[in-house]
N, C-alpha and C. Protein backbone atom coordinates (compact mmCIF):
# COMPACT_ATOMS: atom_id res chain seq x y z
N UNK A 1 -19.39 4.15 -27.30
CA UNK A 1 -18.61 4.06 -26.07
C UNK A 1 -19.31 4.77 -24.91
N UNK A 2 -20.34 5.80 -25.43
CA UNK A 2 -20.76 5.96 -24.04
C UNK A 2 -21.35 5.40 -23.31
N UNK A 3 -22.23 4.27 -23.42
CA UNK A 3 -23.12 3.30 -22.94
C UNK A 3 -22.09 2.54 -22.10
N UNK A 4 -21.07 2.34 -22.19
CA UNK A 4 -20.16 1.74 -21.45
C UNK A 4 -20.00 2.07 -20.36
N UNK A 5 -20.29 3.45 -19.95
CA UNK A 5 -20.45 4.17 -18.07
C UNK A 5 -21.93 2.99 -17.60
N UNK A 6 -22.58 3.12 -18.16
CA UNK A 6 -24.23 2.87 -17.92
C UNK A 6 -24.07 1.23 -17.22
N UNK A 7 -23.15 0.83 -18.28
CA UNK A 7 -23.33 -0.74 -18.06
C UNK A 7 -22.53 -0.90 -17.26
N UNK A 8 -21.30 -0.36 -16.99
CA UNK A 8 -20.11 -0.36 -15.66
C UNK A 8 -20.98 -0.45 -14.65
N UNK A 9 -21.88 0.68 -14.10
CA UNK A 9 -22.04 1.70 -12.93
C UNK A 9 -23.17 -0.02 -12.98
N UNK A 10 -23.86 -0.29 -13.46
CA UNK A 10 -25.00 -1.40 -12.79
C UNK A 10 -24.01 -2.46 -12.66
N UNK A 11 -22.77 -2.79 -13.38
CA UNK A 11 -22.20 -4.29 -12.38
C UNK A 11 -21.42 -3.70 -11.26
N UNK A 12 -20.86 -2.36 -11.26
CA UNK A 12 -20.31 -1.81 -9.97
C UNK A 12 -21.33 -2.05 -8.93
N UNK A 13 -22.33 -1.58 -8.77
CA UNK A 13 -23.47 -1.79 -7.99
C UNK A 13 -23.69 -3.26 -7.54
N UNK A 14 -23.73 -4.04 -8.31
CA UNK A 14 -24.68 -5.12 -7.83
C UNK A 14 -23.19 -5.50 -7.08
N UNK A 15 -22.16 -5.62 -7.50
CA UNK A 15 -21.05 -6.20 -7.03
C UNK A 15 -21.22 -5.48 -6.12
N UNK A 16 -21.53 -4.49 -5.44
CA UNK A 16 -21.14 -4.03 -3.80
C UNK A 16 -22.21 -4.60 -3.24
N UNK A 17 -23.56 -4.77 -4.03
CA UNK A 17 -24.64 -5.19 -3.47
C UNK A 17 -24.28 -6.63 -2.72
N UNK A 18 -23.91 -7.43 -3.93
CA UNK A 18 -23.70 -8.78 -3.22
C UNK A 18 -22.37 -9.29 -2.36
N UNK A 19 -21.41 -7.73 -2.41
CA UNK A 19 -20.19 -8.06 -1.07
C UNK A 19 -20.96 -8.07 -0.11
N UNK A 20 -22.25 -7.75 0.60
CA UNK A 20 -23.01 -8.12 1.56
C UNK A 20 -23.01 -9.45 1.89
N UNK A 21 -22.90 -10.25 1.27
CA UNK A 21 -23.11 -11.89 1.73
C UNK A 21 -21.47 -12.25 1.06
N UNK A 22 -20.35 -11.67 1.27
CA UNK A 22 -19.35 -11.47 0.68
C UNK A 22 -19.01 -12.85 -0.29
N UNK A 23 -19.22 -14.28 -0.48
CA UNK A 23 -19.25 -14.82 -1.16
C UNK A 23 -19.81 -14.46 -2.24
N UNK A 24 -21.08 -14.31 -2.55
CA UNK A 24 -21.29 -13.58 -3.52
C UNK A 24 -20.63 -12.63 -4.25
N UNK A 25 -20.66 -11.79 -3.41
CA UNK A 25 -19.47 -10.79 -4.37
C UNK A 25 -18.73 -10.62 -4.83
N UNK A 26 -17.41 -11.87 -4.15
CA UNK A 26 -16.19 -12.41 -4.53
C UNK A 26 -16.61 -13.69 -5.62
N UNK A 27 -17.45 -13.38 -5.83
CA UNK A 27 -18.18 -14.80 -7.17
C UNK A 27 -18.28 -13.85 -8.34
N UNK A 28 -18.93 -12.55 -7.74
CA UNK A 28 -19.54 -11.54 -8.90
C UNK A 28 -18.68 -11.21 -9.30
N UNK A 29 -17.32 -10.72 -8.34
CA UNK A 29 -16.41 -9.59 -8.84
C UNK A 29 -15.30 -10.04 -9.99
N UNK A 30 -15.71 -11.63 -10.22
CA UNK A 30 -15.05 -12.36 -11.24
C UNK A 30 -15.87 -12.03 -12.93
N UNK A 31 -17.00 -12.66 -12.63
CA UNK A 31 -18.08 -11.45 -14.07
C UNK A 31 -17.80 -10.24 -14.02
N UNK A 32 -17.46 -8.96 -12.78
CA UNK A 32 -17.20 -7.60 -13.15
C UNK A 32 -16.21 -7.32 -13.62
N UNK A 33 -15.15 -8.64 -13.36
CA UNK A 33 -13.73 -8.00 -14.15
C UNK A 33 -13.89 -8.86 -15.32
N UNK A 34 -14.48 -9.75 -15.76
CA UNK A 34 -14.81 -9.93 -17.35
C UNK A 34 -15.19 -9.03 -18.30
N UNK A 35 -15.98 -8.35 -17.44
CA UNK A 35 -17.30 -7.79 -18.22
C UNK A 35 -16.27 -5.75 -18.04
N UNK A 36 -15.36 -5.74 -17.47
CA UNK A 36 -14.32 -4.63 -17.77
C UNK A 36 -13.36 -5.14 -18.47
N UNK A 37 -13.07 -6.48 -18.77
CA UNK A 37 -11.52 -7.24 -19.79
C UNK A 37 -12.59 -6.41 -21.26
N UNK A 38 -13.86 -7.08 -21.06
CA UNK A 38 -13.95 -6.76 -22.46
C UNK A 38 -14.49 -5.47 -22.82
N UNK A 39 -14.87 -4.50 -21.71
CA UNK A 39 -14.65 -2.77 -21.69
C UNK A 39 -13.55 -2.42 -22.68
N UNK A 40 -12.93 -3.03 -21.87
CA UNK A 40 -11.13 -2.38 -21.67
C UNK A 40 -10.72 -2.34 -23.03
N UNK A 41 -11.10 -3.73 -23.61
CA UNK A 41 -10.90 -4.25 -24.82
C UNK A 41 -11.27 -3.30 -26.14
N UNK A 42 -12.67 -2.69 -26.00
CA UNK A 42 -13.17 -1.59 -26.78
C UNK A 42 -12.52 -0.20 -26.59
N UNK A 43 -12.53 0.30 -25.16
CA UNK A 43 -11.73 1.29 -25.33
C UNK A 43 -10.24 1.54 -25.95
N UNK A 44 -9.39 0.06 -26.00
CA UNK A 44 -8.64 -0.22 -26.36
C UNK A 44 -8.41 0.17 -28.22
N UNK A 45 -9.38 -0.07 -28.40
CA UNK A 45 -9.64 -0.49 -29.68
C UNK A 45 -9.70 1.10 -30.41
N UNK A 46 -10.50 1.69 -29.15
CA UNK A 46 -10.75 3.18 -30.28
C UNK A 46 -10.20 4.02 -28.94
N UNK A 47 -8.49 3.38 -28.50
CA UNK A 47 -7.72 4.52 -27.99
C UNK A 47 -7.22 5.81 -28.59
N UNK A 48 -7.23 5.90 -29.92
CA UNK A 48 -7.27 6.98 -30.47
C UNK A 48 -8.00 8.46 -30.20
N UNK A 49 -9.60 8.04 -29.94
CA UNK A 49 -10.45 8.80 -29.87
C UNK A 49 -10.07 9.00 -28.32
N UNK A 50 -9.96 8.26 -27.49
CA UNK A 50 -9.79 9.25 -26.20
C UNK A 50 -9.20 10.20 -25.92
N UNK A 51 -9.59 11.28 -24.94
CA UNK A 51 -8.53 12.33 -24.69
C UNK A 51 -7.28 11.73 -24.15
N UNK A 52 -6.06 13.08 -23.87
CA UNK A 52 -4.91 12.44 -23.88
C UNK A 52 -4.89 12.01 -21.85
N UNK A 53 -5.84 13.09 -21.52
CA UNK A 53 -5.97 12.75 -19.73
C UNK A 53 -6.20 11.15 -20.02
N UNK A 54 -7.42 10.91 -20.31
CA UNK A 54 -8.36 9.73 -20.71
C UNK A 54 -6.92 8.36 -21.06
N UNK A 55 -6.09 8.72 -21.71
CA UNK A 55 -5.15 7.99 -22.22
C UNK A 55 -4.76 7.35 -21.25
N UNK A 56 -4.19 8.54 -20.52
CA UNK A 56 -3.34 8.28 -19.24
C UNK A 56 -3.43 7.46 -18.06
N UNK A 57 -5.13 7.47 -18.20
CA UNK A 57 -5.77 7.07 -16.90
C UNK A 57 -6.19 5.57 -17.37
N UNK A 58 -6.10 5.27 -18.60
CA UNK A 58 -6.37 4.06 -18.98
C UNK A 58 -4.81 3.29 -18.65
N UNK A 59 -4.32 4.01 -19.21
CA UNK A 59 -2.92 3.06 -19.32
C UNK A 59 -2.42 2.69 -17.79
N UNK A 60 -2.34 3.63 -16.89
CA UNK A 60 -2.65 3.57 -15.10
C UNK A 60 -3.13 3.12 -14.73
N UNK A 61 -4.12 2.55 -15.29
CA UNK A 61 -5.36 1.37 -15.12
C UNK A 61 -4.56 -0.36 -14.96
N UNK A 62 -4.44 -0.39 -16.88
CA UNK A 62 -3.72 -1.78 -16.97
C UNK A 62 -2.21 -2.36 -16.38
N UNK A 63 -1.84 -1.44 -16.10
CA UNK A 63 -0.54 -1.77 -15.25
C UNK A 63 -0.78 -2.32 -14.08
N UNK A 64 -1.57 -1.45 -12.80
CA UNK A 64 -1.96 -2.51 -11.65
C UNK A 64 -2.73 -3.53 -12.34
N UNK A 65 -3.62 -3.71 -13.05
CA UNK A 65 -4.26 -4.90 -13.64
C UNK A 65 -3.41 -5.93 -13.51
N UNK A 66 -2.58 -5.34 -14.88
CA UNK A 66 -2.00 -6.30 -15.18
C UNK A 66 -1.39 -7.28 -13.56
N UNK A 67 -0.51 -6.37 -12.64
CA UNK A 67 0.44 -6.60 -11.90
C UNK A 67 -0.64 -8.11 -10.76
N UNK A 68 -1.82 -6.83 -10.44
CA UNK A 68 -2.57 -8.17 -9.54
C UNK A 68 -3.03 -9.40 -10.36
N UNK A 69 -3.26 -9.74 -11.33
CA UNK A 69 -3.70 -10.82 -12.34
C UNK A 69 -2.29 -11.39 -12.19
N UNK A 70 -0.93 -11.42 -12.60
CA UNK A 70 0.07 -12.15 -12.32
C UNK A 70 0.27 -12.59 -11.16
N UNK A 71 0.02 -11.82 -9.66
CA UNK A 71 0.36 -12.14 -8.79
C UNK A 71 -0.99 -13.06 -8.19
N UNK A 72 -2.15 -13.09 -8.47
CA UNK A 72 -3.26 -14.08 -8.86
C UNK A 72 -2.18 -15.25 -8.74
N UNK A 73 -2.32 -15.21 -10.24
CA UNK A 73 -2.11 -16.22 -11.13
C UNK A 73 -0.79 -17.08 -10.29
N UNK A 74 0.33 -16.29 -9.85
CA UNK A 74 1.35 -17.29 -9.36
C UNK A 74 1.52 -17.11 -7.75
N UNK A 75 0.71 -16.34 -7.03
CA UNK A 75 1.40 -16.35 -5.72
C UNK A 75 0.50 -17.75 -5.00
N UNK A 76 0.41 -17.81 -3.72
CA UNK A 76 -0.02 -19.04 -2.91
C UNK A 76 -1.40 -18.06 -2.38
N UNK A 77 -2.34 -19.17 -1.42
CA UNK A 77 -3.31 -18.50 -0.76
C UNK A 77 -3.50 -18.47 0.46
N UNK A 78 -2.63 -18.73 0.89
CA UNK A 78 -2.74 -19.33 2.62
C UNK A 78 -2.56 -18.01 3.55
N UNK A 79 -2.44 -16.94 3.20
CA UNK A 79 -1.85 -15.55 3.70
C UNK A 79 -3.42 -14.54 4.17
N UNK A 80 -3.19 -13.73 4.61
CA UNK A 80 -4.16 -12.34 4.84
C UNK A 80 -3.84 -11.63 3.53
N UNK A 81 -2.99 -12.08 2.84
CA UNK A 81 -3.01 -11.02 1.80
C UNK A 81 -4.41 -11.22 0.31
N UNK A 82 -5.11 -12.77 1.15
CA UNK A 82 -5.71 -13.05 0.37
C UNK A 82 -7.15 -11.83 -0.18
N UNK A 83 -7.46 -11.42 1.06
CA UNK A 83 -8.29 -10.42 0.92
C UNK A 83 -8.08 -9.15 -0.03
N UNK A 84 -6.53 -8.65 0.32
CA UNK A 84 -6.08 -7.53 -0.84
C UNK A 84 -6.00 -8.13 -2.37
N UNK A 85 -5.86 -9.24 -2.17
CA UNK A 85 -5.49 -9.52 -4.00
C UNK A 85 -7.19 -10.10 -4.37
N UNK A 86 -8.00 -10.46 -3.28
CA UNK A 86 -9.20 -10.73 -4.05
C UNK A 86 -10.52 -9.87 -3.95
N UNK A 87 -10.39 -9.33 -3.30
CA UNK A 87 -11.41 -7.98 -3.00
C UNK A 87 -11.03 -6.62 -3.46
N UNK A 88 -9.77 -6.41 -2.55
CA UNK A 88 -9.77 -4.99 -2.27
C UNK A 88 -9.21 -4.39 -3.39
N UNK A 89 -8.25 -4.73 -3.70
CA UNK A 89 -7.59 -3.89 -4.82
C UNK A 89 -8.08 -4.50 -6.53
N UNK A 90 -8.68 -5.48 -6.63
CA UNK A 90 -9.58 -5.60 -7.80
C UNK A 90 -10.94 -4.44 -7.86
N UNK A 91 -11.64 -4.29 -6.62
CA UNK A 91 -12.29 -3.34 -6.12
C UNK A 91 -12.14 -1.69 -6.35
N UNK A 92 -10.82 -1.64 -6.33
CA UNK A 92 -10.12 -0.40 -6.43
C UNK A 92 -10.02 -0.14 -7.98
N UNK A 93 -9.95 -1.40 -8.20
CA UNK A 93 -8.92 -1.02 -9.84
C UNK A 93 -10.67 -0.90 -10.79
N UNK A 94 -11.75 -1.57 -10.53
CA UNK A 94 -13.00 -1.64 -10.53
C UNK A 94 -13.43 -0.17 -10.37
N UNK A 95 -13.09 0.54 -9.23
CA UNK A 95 -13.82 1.95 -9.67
C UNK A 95 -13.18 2.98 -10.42
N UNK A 96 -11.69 2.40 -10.89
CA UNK A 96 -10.52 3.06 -11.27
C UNK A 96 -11.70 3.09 -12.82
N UNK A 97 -11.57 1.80 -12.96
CA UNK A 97 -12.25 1.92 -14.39
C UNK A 97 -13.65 2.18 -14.50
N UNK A 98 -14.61 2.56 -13.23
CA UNK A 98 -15.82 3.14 -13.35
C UNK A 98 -15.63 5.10 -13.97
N UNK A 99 -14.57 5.56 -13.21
CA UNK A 99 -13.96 6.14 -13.81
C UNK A 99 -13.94 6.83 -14.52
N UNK A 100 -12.90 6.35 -15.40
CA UNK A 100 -12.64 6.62 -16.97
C UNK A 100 -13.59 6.43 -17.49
N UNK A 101 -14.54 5.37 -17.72
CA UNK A 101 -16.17 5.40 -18.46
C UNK A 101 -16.56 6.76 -17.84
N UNK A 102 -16.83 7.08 -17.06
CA UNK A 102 -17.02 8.45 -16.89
C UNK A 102 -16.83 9.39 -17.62
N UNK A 103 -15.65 9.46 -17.07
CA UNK A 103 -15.11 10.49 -18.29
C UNK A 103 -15.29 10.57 -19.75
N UNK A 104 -15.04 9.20 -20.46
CA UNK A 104 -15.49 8.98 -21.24
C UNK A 104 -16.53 9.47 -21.99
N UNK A 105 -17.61 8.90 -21.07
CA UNK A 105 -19.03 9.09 -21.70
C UNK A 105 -19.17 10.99 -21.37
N UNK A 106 -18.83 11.75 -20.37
CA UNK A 106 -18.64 13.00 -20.31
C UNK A 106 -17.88 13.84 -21.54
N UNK A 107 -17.20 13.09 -22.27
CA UNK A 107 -16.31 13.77 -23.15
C UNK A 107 -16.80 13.61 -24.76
N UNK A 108 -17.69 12.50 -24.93
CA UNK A 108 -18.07 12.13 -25.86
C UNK A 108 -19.37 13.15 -26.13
């Protein structure tokens, strides 16, 4: 699990790299939240071993997840809100879980 900061912190990166030509990034930031589903998925797996902070901050994690992925999934796109549900707060929730790999790999 600690290698999991290592590999975060280079798709965190390139994903800010390529919000520069912001298509890009909003292309990438779809592989960065894959490539944290299946993070998430491992830490998931050996939630045991995390500390109980570590717990906390995971579980604080999947709740907004969860909440913007539903509202994805069923709201419309025609709004300004398009930017908060496709950048910004995936973005947020993105360093939420740069994060905890942090910690993680700090605790391990």
């Amino acid at each position: 699990m600690t290698k999991l900061y290592k590999i975060n912190l280079v798709f965190v990166i390139l994903t800010l790299v390529l919000y520069l030509t912001v298509y890009l990034g909003l292309l990438f930031s779809i592989v960065l939240g894959g490539v944290q589903v299946i993070m998430s998925l491992i830490m998931l797996y050996n939630f045991k071993k995390l500390s109980e902070t570590n717990k906390v901050l995971f579980i604080i994690y999947l709740i907004p997840t969860a909440t913007i992925l539903v509202l994805i999934a069923t709201d419309n796109y025609g709004d300004i809100n398009y930017i908060m549900k496709f950048a910004v707060i995936p973005m947020m929730l993105a360093f939420l879980h740069l994060y905890i790999t942090y910690r993680i790999k700090n605790e391990l």
